[in-house]
Protein backbone atom coordinates (compact mmCIF):
# COMPACT_ATOMS: atom_id res chain seq x y z
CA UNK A 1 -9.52 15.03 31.78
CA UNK A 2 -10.55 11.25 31.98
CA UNK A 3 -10.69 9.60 28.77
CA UNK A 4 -10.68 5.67 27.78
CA UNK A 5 -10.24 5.21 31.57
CA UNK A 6 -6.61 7.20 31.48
CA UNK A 7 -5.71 11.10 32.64
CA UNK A 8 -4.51 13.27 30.33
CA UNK A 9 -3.11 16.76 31.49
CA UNK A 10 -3.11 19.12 28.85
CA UNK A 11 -0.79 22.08 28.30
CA UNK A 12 -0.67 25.29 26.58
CA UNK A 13 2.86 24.64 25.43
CA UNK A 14 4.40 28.03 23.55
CA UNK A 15 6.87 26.94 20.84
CA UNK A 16 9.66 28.65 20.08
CA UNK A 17 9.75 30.67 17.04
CA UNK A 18 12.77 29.84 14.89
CA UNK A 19 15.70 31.62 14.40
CA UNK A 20 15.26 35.12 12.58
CA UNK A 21 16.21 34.71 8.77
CA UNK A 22 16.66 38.27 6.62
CA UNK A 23 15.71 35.67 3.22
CA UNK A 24 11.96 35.09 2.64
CA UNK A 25 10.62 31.77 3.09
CA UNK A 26 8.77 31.41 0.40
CA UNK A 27 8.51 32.90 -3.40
CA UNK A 28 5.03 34.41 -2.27
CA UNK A 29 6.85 36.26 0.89
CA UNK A 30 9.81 37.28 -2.00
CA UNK A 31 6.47 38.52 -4.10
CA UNK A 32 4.55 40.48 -1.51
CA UNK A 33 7.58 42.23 -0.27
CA UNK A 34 7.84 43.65 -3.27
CA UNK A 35 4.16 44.46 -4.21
CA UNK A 36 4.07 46.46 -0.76
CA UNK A 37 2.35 49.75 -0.32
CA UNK A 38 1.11 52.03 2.26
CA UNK A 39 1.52 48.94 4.80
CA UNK A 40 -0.74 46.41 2.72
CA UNK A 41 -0.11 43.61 0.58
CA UNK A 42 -1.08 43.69 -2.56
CA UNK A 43 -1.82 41.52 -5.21
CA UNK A 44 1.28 39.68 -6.43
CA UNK A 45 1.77 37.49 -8.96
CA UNK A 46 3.69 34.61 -7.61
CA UNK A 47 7.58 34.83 -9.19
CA UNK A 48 8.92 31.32 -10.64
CA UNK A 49 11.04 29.43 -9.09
CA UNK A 50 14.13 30.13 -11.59
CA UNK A 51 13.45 33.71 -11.07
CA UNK A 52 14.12 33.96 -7.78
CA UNK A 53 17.44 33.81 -6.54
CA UNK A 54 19.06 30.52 -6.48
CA UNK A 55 19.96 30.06 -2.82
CA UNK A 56 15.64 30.66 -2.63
CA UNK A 57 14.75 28.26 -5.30
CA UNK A 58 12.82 25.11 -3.60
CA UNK A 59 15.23 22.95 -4.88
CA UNK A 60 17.99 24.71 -3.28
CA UNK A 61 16.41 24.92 -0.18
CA UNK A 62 15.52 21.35 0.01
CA UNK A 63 19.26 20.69 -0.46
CA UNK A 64 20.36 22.86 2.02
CA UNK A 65 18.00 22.45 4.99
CA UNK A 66 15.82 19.49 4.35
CA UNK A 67 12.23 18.75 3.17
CA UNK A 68 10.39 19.80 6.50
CA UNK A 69 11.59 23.23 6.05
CA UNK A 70 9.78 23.85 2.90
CA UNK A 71 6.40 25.38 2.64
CA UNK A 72 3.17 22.87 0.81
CA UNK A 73 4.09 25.43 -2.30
CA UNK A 74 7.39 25.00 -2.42
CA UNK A 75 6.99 20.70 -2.21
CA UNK A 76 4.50 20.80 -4.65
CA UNK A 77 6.78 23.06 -7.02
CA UNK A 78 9.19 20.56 -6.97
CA UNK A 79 6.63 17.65 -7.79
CA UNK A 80 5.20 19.62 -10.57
CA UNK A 81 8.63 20.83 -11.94
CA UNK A 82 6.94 23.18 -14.27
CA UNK A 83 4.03 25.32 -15.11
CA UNK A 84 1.55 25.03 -17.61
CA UNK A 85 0.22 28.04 -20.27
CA UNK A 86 -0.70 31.36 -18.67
CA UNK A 87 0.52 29.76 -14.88
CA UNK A 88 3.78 29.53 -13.69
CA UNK A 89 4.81 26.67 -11.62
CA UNK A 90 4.33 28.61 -8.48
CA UNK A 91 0.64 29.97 -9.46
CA UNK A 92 -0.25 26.04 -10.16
CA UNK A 93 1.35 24.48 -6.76
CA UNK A 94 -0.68 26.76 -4.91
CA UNK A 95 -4.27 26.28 -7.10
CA UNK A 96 -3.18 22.92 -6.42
CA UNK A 97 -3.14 23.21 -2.79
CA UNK A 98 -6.07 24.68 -2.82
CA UNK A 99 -7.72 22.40 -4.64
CA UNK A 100 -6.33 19.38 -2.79
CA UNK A 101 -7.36 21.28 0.89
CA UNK A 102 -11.08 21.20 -0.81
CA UNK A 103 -10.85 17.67 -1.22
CA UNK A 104 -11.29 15.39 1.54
CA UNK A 105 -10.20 12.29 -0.37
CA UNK A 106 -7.62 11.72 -3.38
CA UNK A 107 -8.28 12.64 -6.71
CA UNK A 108 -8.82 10.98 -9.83
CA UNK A 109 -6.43 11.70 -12.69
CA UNK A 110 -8.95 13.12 -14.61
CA UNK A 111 -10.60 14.98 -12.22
CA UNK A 112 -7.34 16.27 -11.31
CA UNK A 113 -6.20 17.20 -14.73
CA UNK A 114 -9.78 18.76 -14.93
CA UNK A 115 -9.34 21.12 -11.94
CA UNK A 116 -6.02 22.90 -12.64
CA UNK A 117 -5.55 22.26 -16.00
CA UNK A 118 -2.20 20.02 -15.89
CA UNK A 119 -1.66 17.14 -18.29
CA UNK A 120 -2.51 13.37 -17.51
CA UNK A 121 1.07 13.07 -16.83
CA UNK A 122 1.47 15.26 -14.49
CA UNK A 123 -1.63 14.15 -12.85
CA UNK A 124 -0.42 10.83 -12.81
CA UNK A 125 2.42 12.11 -10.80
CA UNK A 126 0.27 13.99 -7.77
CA UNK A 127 -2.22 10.99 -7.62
CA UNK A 128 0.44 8.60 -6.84
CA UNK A 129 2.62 10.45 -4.66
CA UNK A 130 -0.83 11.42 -2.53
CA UNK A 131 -1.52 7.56 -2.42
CA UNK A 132 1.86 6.26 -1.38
CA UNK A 133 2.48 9.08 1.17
CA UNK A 134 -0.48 7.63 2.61
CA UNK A 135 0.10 4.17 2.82
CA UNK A 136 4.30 4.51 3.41
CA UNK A 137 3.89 7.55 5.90
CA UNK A 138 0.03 7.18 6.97
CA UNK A 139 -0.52 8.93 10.46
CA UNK A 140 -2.32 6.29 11.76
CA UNK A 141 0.27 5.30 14.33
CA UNK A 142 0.06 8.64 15.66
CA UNK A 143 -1.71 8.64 18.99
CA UNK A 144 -2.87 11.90 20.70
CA UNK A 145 -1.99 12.32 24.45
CA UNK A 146 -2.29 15.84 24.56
CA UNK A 147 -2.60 19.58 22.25
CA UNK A 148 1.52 18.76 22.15
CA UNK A 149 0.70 15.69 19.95
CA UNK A 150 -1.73 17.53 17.54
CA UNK A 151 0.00 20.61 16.39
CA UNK A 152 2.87 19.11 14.22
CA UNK A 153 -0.14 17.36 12.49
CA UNK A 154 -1.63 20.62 11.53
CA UNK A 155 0.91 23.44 11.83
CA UNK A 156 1.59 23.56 8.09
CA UNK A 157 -1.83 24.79 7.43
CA UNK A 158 -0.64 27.99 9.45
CA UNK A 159 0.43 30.14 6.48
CA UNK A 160 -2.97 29.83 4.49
CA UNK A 161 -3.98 33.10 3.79
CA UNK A 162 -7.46 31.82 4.69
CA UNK A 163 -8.79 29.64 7.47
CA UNK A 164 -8.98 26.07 7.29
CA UNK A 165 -11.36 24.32 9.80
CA UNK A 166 -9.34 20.44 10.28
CA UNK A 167 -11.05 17.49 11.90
CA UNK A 168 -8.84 14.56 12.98
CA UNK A 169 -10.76 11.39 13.71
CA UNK A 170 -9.05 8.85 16.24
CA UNK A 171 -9.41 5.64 17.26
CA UNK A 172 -10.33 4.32 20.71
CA UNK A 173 -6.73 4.63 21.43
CA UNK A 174 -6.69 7.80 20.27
CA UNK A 175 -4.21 6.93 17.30
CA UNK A 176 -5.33 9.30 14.58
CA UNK A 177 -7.41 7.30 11.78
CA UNK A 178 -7.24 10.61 9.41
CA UNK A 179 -7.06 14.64 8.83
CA UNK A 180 -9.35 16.66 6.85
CA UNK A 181 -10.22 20.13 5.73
CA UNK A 182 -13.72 20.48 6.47
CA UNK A 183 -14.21 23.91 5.41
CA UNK A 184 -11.97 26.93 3.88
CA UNK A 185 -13.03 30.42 5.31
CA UNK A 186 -13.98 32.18 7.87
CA UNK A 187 -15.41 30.03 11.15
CA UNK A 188 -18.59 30.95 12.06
CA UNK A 189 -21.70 29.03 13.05
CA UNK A 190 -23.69 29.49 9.16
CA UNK A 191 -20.46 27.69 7.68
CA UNK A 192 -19.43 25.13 10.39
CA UNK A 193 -22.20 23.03 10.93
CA UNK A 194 -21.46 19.93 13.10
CA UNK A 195 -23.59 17.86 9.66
CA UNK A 196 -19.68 18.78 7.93
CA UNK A 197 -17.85 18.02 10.37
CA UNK A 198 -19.32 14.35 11.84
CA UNK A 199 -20.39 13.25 8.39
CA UNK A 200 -16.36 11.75 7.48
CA UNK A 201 -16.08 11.07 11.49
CA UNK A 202 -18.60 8.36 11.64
CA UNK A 203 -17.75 7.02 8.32
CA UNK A 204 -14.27 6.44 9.67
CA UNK A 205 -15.84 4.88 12.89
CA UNK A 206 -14.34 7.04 15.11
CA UNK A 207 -14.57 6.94 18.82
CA UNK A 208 -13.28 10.62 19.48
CA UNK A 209 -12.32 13.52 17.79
CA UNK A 210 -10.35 16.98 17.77
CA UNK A 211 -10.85 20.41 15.62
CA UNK A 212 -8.84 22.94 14.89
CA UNK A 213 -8.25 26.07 12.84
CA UNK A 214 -5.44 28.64 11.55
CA UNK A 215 -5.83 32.40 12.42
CA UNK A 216 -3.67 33.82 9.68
CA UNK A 217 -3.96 37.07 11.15
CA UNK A 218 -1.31 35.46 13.99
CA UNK A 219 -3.23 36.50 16.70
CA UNK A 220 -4.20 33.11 18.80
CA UNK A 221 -7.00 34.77 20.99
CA UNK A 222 -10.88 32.68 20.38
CA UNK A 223 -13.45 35.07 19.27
CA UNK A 224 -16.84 34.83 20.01
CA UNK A 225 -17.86 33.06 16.99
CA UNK A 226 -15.02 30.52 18.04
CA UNK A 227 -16.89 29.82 21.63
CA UNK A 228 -20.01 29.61 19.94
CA UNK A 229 -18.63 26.71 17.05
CA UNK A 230 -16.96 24.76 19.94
CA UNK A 231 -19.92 24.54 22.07
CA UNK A 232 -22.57 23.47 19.50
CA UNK A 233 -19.80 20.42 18.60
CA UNK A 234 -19.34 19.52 21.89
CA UNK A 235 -22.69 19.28 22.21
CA UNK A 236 -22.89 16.99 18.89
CA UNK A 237 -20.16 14.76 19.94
CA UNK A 238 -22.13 14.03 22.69
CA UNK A 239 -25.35 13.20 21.29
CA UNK A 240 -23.23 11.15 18.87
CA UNK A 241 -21.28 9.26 21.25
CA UNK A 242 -18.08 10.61 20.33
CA UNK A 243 -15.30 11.92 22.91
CA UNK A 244 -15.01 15.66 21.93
CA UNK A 245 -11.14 16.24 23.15
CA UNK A 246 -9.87 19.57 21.50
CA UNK A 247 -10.34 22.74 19.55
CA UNK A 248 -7.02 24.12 18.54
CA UNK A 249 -6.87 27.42 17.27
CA UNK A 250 -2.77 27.83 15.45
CA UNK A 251 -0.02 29.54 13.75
CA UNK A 252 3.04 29.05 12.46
CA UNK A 253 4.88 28.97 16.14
CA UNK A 254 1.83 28.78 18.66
CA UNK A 255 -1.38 27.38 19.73
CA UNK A 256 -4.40 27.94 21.93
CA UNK A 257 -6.09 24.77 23.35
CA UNK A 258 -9.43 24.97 24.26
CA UNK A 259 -8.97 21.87 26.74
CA UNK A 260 -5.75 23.35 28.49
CA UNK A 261 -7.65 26.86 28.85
CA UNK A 262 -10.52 24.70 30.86
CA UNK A 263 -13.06 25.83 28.13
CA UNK A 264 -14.52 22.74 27.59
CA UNK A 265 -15.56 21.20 31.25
């Protein structure tokens, strides 16, 4: 694969899963387990943090085995602290996520406040964390080589419950300029439209770019819908100038690469 003049060899690369745990990760695994029947999940009604048990509790984990090891709930549970009337703090970190995934810039305060329903206070807090994160631990010094490079940018989207379609915009280096959620749902061509996904990419200048989505189902395998998507943005990039390198399809512990299964010559 030439690009900027330099090779790049790109490998499926299988990641280890990690080691086996008999705890749930997460309050919402603690949840469904118990709201289980006939084989399906059903609805459950995220359980506070303070309910759960206190080796489980975010802050506990965080403590034990570091901040990386907690889900987006859990961090934002700890950043929020505590609910708000008729949501517990677990319910509002992950309307919050959501919310914040639907967003392809910051929030205001108020708009914040507006969308969940927190307090300008608490707004205050998310707004600046989300700006210094990005100018203390922006991922603009990131450059992309190869599929290797773009997972750990993206794997924590893996345990959405629905898919999120991610474009990451790079410099002529290939150092990544930024990462957005273009869409929440399923991918198909009537929801991705390569309009979405350029419009941020040539507002950030960009001189290539990658895609990617989860499959919460697990199962890494494109569909034809998938094929379809990635052919109709190649075909964009093209026509816009920009270096189409990747479509990543994820979980938690794998990936499928478009580029390394020779899909996209």
């Amino acid at each position: 694969m030439h690009l900027a003049g330099k090779v790049y060899i790109m490998k499926n690369i299988k990641h280890p899963r990690p080691a086996e745990s008999n705890l749930p990760d997460t309050a919402m695994d603690q949840a469904n387990n118990s709201n289980t029947r006939g084989g399906k999940k059903g609805c459950a009604r995220l359980i506070a943090p303070q309910n759960l048990p206190e080796n489980l509790r975010p802050r506990s984990r965080l403590l034990r085995e570091g901040p990386a090891a907690l889900s987006d709930r859990e961090l934002l549970s700890i950043l929020l602290n505590t609910g708000v009337k008729g949501k517990n703090v677990s319910l509002l970190a992950d309307e919050l996520r959501e919310r914040l995934d639907a967003n392809k810039n910051i929030p205001s305060v108020e708009d914040l406040s507006e969308m969940i329903g927190i307090g300008e206070t608490k707004a205050c807090s998310i707004v600046a964390m989300l700006e210094f994160g990005r100018r203390r631990w922006g991922c603009r010094t990131v450059r992309i080589k190869n599929a290797s490079d773009i997972f750990p940018l993206i794997r924590h989207y893996a345990d959405c419950r629905q898919e999120r379609f991610i474009s990451v915009s790079l410099n002529g280096a290939h150092e990544v300029l930024a990462i957005r959620v273009v869409t929440v749902g399923l991918v198909n061509r009537s929801i991705i439209h390569p309009r979405e996904v350029f419009a941020d990419v040539i507002a950030d200048r960009a001189s290539a770019i990658c895609v990617a989505h989860n499959h919460p189902s697990g199962i890494l395998k494109p569909s034809d819908q998938d094929d379809d998507v990635t052919v109709r943005l190649m075909k964009a990039a093209r026509l816009l100038g920009i270096s189409f390198l990747d479509h990543l399809i994820f979980s938690e512990t794998d990936y499928y690469s478009y580029r390394a299964a020779g899909k996209l010559d």
